[in-house]
PDB file of N, CA and C in Angstrom:
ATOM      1  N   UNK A   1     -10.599   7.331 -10.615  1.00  0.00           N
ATOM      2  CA  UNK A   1      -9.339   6.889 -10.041  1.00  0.00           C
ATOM      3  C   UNK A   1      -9.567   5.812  -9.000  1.00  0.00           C
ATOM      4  N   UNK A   2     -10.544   5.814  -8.084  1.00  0.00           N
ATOM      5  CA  UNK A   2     -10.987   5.028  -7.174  1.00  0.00           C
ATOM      6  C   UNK A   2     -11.192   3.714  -8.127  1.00  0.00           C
ATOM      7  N   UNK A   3     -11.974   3.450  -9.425  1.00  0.00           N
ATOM      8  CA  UNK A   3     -12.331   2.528  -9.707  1.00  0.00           C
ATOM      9  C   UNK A   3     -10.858   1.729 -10.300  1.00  0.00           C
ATOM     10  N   UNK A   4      -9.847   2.625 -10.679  1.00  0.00           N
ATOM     11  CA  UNK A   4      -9.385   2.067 -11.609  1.00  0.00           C
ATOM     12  C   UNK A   4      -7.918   1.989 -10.375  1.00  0.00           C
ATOM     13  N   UNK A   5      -7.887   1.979  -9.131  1.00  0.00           N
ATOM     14  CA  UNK A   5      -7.308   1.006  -8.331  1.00  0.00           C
ATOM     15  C   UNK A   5      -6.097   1.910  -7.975  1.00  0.00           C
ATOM     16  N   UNK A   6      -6.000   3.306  -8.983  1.00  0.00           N
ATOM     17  CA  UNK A   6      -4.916   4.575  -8.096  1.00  0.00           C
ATOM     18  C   UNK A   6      -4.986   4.726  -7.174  1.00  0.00           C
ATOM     19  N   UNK A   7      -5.601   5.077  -6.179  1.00  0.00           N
ATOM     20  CA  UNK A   7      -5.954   5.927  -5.247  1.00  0.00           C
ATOM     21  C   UNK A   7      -5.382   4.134  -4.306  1.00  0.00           C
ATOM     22  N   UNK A   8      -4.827   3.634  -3.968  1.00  0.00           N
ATOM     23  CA  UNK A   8      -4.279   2.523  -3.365  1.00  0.00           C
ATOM     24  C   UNK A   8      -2.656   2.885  -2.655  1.00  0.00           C
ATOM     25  N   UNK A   9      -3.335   2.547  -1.486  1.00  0.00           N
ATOM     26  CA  UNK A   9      -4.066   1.842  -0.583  1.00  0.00           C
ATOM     27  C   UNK A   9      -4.919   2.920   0.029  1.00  0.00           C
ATOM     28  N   UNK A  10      -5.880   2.511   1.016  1.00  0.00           N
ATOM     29  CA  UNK A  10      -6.937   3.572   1.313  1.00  0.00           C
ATOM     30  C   UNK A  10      -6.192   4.323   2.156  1.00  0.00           C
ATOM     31  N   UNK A  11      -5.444   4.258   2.957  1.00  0.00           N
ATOM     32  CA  UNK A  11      -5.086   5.014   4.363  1.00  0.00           C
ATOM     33  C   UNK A  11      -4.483   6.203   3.213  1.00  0.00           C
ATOM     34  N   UNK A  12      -4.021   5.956   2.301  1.00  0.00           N
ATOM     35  CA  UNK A  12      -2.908   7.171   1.237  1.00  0.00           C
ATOM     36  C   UNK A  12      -4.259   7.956   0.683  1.00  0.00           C
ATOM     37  N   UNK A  13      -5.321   7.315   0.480  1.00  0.00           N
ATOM     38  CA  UNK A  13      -6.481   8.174  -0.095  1.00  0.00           C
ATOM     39  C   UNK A  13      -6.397   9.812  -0.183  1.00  0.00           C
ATOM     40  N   UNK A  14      -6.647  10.230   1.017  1.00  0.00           N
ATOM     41  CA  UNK A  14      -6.797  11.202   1.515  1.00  0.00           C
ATOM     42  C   UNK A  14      -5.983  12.255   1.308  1.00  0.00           C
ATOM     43  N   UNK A  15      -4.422  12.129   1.248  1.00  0.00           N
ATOM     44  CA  UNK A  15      -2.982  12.612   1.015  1.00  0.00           C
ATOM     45  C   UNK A  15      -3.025  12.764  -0.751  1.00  0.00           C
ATOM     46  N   UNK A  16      -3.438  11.789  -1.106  1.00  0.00           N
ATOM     47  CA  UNK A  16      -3.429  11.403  -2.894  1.00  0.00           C
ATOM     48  C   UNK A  16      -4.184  12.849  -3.405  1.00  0.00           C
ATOM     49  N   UNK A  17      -5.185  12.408  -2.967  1.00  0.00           N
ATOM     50  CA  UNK A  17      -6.607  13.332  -3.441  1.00  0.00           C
ATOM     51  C   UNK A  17      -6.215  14.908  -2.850  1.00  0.00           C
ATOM     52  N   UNK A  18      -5.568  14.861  -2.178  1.00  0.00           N
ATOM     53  CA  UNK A  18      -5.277  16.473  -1.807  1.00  0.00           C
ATOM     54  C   UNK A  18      -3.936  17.046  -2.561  1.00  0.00           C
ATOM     55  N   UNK A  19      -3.124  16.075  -2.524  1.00  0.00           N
ATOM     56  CA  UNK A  19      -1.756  16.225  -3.705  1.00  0.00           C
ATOM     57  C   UNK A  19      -2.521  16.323  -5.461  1.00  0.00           C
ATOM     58  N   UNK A  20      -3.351  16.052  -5.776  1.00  0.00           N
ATOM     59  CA  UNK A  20      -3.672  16.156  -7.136  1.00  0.00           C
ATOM     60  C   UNK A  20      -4.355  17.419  -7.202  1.00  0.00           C
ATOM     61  N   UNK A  21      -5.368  17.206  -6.546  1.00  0.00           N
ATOM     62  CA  UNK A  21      -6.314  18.946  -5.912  1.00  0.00           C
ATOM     63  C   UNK A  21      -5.046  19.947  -6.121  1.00  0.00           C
ATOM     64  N   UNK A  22      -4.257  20.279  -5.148  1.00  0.00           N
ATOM     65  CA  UNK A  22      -3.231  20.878  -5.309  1.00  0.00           C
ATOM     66  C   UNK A  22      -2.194  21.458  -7.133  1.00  0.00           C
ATOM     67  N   UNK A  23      -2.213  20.216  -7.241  1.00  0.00           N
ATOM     68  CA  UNK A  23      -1.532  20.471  -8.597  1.00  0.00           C
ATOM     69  C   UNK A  23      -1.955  21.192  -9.461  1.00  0.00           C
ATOM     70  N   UNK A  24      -3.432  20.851  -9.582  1.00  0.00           N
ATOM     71  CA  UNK A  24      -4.455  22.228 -10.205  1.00  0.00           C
ATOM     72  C   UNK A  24      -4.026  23.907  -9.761  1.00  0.00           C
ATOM     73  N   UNK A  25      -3.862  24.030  -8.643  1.00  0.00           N
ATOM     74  CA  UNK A  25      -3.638  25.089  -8.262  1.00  0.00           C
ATOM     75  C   UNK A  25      -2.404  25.863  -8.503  1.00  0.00           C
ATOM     76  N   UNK A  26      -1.135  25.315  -8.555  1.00  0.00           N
ATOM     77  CA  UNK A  26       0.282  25.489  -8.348  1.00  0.00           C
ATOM     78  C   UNK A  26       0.298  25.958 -10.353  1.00  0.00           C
ATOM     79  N   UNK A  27       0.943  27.004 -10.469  1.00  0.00           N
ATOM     80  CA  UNK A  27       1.159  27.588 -11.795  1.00  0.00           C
ATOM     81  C   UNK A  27       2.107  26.595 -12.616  1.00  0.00           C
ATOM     82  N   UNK A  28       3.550  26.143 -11.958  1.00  0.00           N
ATOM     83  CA  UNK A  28       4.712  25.154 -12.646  1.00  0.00           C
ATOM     84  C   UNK A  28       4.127  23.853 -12.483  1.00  0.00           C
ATOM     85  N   UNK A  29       4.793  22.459 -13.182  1.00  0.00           N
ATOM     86  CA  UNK A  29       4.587  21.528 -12.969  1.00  0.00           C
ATOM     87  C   UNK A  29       6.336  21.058 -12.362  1.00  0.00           C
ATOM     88  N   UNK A  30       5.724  20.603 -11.012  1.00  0.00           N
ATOM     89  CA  UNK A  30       6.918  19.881 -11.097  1.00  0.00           C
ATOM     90  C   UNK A  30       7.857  18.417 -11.601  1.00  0.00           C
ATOM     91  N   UNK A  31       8.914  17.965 -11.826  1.00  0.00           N
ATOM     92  CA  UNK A  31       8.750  16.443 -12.375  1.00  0.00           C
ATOM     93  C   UNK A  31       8.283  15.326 -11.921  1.00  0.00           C
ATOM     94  N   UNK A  32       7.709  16.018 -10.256  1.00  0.00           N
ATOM     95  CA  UNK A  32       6.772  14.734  -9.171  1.00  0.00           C
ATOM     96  C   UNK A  32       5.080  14.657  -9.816  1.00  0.00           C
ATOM     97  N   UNK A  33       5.121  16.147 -10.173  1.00  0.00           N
ATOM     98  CA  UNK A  33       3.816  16.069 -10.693  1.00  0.00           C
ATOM     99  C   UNK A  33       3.088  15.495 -12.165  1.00  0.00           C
ATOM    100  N   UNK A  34       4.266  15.551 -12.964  1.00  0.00           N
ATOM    101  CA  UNK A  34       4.246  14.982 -14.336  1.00  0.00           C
ATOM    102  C   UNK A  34       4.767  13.348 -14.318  1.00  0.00           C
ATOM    103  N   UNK A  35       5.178  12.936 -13.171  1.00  0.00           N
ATOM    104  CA  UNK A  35       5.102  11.787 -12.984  1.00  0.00           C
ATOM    105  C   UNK A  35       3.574  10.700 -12.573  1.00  0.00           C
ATOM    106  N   UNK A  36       2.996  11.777 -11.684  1.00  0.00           N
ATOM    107  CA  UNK A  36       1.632  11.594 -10.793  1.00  0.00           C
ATOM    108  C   UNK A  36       0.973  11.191 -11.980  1.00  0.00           C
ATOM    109  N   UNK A  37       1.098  12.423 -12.726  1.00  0.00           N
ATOM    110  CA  UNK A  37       0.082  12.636 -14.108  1.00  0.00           C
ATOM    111  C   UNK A  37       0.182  11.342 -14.935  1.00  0.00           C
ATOM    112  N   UNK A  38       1.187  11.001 -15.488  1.00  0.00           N
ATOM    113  CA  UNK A  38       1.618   9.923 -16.083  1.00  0.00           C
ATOM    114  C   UNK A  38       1.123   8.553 -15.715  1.00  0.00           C
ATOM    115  N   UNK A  39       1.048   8.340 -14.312  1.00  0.00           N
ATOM    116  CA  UNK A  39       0.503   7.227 -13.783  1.00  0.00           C
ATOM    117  C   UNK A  39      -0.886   7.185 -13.157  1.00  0.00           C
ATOM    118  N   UNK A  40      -1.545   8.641 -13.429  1.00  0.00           N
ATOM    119  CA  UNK A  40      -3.330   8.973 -13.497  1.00  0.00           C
ATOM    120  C   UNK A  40      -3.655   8.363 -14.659  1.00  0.00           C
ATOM    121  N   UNK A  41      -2.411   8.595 -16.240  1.00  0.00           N
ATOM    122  CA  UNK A  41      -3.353   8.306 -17.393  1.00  0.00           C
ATOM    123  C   UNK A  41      -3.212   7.034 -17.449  1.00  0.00           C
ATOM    124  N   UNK A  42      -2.065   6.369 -17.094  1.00  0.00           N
ATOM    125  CA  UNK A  42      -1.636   5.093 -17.293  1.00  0.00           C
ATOM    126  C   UNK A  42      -3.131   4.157 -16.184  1.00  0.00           C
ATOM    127  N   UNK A  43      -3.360   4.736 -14.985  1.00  0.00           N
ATOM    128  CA  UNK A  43      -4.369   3.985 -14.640  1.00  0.00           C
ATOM    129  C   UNK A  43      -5.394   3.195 -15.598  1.00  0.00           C
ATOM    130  N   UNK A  44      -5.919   4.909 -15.891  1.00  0.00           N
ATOM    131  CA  UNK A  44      -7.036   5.421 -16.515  1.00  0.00           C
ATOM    132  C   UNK A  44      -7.402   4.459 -17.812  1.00  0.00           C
ATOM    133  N   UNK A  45      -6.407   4.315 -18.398  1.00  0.00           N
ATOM    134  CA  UNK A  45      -5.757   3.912 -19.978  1.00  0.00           C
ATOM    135  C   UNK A  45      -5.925   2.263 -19.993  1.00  0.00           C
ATOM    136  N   UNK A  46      -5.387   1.428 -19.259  1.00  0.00           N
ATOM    137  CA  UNK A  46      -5.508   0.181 -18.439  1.00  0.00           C
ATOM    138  C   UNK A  46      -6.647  -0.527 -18.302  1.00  0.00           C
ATOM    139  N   UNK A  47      -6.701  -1.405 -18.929  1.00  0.00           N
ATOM    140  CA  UNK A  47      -8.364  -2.179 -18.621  1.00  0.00           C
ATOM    141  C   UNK A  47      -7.980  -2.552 -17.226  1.00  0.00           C
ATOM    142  N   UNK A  48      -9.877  -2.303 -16.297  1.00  0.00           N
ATOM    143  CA  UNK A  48      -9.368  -2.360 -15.111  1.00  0.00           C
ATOM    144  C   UNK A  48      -9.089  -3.938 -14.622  1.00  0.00           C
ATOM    145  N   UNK A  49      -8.397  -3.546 -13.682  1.00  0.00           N
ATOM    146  CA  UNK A  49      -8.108  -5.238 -12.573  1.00  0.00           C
ATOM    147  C   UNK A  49      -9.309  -5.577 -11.632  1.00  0.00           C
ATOM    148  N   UNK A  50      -8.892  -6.232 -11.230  1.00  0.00           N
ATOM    149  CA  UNK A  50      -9.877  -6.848  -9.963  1.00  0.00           C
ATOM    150  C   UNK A  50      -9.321  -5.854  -8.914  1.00  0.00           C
ATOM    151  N   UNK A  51     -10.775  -5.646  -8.432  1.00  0.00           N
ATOM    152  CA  UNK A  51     -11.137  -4.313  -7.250  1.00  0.00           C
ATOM    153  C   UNK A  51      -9.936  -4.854  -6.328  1.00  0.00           C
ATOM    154  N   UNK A  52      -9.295  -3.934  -5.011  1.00  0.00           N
ATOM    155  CA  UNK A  52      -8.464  -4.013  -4.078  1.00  0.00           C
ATOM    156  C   UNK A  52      -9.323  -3.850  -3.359  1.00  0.00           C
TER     157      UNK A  52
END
């Protein structure tokens, strides 16, 4: 995720990475979380850009 330019801007890093951590944990998905998800694969999926 870092490489592929999600995790943007750095100061959100930290908040990001603990909101996804989280989601693992939580039994329902909510529609914030199937959104998150959506734009993890869409990163992912994406030939990457030029680093931020």
């Amino acid at each position: 995720l870092d490489r592929s330019g999600f995790l943007y801007p750095a100061e959100k890093r930290p908040s990001m990475v603990r909101n996804i951590r989280n989601m693992f944990h939580r039994m329902g998905a909510s529609e914030q979380d199937i959104r998150t998800w959506r734009g993890i694969v869409a990163a992912l999926a994406r030939p990457s850009k030029a680093k931020r």
